[in-house]
N, C-alpha and C. Protein backbone atom coordinates (compact mmCIF):
# COMPACT_ATOMS: atom_id res chain seq x y z
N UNK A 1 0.72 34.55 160.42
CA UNK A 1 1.56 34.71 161.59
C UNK A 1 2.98 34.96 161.12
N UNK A 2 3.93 35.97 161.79
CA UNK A 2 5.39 36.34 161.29
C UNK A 2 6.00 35.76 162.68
N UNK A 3 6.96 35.00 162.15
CA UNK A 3 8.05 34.65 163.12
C UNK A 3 8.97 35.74 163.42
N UNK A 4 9.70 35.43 164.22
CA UNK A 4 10.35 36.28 164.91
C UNK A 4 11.97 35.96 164.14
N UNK A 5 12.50 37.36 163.67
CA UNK A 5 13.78 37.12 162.82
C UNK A 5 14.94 37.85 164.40
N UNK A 6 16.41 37.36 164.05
CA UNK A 6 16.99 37.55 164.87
C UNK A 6 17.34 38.89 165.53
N UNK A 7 16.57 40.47 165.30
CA UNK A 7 16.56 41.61 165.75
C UNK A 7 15.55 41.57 166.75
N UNK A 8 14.29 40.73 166.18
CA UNK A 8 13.09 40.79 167.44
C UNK A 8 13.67 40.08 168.56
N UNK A 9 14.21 38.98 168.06
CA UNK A 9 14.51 38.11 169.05
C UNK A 9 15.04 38.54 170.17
N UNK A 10 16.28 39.63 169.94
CA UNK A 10 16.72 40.43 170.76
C UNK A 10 15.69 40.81 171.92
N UNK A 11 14.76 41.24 171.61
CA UNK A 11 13.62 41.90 172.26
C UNK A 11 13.01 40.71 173.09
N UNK A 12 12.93 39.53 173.10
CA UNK A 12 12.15 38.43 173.65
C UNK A 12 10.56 38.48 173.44
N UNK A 13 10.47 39.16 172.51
CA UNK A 13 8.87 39.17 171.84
C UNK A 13 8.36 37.86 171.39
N UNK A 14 7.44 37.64 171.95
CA UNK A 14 6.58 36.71 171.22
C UNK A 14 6.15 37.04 169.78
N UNK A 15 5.68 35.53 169.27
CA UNK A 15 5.00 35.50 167.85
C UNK A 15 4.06 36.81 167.38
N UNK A 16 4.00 37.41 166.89
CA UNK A 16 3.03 38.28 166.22
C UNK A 16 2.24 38.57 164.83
N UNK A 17 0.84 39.45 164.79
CA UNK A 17 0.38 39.06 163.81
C UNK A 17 0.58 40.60 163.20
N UNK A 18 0.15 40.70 161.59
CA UNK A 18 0.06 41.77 161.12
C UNK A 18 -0.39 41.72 160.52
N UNK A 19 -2.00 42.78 160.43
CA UNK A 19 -3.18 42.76 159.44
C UNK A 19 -2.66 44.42 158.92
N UNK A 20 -2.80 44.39 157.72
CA UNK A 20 -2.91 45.06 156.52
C UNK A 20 -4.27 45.64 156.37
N UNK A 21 -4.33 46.71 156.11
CA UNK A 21 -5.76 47.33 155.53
C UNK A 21 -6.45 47.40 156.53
N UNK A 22 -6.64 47.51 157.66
CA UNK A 22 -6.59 47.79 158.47
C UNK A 22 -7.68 49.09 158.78
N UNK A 23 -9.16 48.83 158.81
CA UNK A 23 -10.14 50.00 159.38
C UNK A 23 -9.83 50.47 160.49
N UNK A 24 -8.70 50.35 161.41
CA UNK A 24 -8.43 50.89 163.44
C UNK A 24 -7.50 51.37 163.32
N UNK A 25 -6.39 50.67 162.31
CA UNK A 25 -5.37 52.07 161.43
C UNK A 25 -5.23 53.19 161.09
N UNK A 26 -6.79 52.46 159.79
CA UNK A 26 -7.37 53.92 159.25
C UNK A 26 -7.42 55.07 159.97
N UNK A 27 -8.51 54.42 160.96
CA UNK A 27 -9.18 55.39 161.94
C UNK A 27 -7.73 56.40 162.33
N UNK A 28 -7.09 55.80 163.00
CA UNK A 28 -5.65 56.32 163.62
C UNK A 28 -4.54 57.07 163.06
N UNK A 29 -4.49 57.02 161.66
CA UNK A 29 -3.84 57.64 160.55
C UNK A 29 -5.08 59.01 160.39
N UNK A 30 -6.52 58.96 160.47
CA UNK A 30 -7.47 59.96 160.59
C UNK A 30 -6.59 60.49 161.61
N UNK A 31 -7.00 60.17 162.86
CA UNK A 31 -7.01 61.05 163.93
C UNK A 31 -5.51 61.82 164.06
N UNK A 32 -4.67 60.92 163.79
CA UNK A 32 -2.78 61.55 163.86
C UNK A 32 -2.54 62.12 162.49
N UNK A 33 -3.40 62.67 161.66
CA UNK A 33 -3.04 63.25 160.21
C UNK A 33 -1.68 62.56 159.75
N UNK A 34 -1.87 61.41 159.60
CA UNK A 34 -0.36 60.27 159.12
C UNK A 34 -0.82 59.69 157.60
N UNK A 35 -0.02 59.58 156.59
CA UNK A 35 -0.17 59.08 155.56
C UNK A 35 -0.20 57.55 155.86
N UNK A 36 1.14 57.16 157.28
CA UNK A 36 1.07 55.48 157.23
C UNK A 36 0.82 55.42 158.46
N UNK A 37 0.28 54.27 159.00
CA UNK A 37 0.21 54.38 160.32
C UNK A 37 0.54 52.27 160.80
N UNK A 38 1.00 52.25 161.91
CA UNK A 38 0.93 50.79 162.56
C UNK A 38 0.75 51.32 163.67
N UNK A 39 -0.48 50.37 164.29
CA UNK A 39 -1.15 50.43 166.03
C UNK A 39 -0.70 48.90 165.89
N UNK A 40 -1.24 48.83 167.50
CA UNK A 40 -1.18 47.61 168.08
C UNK A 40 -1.88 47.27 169.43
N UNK A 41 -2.86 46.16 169.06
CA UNK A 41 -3.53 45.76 169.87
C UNK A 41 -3.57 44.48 170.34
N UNK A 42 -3.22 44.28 171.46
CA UNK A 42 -3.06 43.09 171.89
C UNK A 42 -1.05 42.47 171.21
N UNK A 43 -1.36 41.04 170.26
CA UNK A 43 -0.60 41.02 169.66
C UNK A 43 -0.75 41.19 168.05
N UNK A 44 -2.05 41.73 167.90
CA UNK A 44 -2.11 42.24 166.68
C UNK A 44 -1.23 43.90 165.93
N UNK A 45 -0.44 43.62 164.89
CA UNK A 45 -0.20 45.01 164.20
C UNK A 45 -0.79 45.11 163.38
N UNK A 46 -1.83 46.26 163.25
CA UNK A 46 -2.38 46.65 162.58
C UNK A 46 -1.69 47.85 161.46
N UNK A 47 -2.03 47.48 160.29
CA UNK A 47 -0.95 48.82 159.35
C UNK A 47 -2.16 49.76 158.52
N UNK A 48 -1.71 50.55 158.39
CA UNK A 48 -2.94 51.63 157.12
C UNK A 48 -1.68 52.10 156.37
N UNK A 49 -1.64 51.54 154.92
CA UNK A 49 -1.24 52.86 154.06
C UNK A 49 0.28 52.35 153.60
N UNK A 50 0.73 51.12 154.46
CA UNK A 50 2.08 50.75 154.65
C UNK A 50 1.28 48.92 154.18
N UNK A 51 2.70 48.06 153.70
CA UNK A 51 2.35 46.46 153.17
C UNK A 51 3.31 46.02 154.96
N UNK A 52 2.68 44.82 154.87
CA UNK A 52 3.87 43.92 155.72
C UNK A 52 5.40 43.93 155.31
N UNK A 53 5.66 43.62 154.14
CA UNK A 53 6.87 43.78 153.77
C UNK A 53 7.50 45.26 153.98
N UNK A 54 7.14 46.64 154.07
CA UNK A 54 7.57 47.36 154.12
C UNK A 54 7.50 47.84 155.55
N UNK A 55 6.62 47.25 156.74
CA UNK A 55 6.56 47.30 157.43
C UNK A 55 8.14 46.89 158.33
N UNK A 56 8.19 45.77 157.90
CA UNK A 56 9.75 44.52 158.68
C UNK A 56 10.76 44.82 158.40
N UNK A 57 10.86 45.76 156.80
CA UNK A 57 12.45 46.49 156.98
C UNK A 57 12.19 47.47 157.36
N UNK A 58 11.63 48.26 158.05
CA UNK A 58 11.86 49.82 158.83
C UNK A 58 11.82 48.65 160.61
N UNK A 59 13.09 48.50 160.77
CA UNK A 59 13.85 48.27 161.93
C UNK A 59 13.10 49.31 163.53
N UNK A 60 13.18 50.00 163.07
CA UNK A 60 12.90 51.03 164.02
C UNK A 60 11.11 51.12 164.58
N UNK A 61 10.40 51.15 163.41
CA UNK A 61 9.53 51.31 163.83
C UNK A 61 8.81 49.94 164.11
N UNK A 62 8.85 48.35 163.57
CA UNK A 62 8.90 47.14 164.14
C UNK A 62 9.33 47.31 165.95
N UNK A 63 10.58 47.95 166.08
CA UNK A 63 10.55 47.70 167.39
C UNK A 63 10.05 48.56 168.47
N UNK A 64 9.74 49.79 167.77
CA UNK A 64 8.39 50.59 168.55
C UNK A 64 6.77 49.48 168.69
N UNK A 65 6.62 49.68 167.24
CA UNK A 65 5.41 48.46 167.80
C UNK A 65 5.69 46.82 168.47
N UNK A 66 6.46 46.59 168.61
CA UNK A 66 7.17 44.84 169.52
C UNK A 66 6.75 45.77 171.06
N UNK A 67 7.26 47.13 170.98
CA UNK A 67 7.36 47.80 172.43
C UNK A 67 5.76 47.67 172.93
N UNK A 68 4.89 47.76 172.11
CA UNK A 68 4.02 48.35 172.02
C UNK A 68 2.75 46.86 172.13
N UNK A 69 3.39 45.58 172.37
CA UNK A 69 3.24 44.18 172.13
C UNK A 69 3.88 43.96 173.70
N UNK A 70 4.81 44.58 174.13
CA UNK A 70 5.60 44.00 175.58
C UNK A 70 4.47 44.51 176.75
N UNK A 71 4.15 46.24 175.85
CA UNK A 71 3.25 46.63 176.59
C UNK A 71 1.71 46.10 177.49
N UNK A 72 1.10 45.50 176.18
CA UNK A 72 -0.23 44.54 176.65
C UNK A 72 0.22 44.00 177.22
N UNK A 73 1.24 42.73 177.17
CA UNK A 73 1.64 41.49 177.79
C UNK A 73 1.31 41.99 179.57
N UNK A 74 2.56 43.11 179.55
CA UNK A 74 2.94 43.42 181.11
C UNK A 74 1.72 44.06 182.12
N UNK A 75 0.23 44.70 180.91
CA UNK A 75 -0.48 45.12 182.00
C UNK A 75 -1.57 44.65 181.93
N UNK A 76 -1.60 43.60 180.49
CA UNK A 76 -3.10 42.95 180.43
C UNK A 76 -3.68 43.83 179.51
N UNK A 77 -4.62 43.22 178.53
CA UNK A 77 -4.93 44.27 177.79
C UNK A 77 -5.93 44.76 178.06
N UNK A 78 -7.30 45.15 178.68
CA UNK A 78 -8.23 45.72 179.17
C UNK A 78 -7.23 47.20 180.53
N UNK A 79 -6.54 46.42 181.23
CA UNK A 79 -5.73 47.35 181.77
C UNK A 79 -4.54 48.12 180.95
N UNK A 80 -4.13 47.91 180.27
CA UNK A 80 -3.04 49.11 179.10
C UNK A 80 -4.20 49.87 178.04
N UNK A 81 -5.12 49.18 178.01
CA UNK A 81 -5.83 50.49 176.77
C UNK A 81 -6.38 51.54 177.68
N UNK A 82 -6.86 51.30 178.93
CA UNK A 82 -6.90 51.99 180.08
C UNK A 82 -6.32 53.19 180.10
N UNK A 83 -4.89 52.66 180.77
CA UNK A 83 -3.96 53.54 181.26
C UNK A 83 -3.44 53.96 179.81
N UNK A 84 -3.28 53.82 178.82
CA UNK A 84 -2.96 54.35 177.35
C UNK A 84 -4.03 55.26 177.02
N UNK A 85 -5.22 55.35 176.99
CA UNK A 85 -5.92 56.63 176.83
C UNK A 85 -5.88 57.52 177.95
N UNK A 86 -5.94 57.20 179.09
CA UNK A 86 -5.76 58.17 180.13
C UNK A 86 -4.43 59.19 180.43
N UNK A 87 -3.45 58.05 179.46
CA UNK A 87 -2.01 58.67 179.57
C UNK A 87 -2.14 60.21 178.46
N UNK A 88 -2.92 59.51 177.63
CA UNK A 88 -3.24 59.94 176.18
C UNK A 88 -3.82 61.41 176.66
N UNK A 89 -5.08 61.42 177.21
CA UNK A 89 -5.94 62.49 177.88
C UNK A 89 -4.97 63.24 178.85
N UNK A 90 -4.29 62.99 179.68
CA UNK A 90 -3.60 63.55 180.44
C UNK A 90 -2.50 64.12 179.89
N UNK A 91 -1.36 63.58 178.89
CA UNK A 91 -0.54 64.24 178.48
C UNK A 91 -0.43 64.45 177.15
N UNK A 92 -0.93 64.24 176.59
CA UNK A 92 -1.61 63.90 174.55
C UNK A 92 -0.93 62.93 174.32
N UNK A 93 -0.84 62.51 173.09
CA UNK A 93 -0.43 61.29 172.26
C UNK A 93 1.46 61.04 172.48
N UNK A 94 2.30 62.49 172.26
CA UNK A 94 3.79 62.12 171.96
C UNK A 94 3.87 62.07 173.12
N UNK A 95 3.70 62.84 174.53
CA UNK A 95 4.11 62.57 176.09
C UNK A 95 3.59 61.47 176.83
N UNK A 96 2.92 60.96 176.02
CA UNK A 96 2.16 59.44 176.60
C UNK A 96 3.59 58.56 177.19
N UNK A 97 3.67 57.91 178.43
CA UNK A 97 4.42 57.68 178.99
C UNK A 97 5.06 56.08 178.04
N UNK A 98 3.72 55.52 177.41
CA UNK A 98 4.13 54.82 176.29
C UNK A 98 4.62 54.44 175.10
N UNK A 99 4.30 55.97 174.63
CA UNK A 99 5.00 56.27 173.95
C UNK A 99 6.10 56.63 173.69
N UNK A 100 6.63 57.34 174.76
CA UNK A 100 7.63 57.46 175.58
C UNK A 100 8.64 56.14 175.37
N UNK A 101 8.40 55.02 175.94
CA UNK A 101 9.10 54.24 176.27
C UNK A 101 9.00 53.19 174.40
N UNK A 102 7.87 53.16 173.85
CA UNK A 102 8.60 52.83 172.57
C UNK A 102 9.14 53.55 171.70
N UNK A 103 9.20 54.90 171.78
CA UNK A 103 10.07 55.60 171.25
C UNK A 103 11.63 55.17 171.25
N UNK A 104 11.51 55.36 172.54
CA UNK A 104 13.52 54.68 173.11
C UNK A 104 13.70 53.11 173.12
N UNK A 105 12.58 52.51 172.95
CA UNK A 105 13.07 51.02 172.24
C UNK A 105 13.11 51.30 171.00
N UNK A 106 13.18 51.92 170.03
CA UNK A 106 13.63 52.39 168.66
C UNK A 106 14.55 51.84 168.38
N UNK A 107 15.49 52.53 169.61
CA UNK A 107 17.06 52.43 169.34
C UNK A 107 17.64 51.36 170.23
N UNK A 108 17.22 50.34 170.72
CA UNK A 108 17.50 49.15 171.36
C UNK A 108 18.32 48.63 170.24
């Protein structure tokens, strides 16, 4: 379990976990032709290709995936993987309306 250092905090994120090595990564680094990849499910971050430690200093992309952690919270997670593939199917992966919105928590 990673505590929350005083940038997340900003964010009011809860506790989170981060598994390494990661086969749903993998998969996801397959499908997005990405050398590194972090998903997130539930409050799990999942990484392919990237360590935890190198994960927590890239600022930016921590708070895409925290975004991506506010996300489950707010719609439940059976309802956001939902509306996240459908967003997905409807507008592809970068116009995903979720993506969307952790993109611009980047720069929070």
């Amino acid at each position: 379990m990673v505590h929350l250092t005083t940038s997340i905090q900003i964010l009011n994120q809860p506790d989170f976990i981060i598994k390494e090595n990661s086969w749903l990564a993998k998969i996801a680094a397959w499908k997005l032709k990405s050398d590194a990849v972090a998903m997130v499910l539930g409050k799990t971050i999942h990484l392919h290709n990237t360590t935890e430690t190198d994960f927590l200093k890239d600022e930016r992309w921590l708070k895409h995936e925290l975004c991506h952690i506010k996300q489950f919270k707010e719609h439940g997670y059976f309802l956001f993987v939902v509306k996240y593939l459908w967003e997905s199917v409807r507008k592809g992966y970068y116009n995903n309306r979720f993506e969307v919105e952790a993109r611009n928590a980047e720069d929070l």
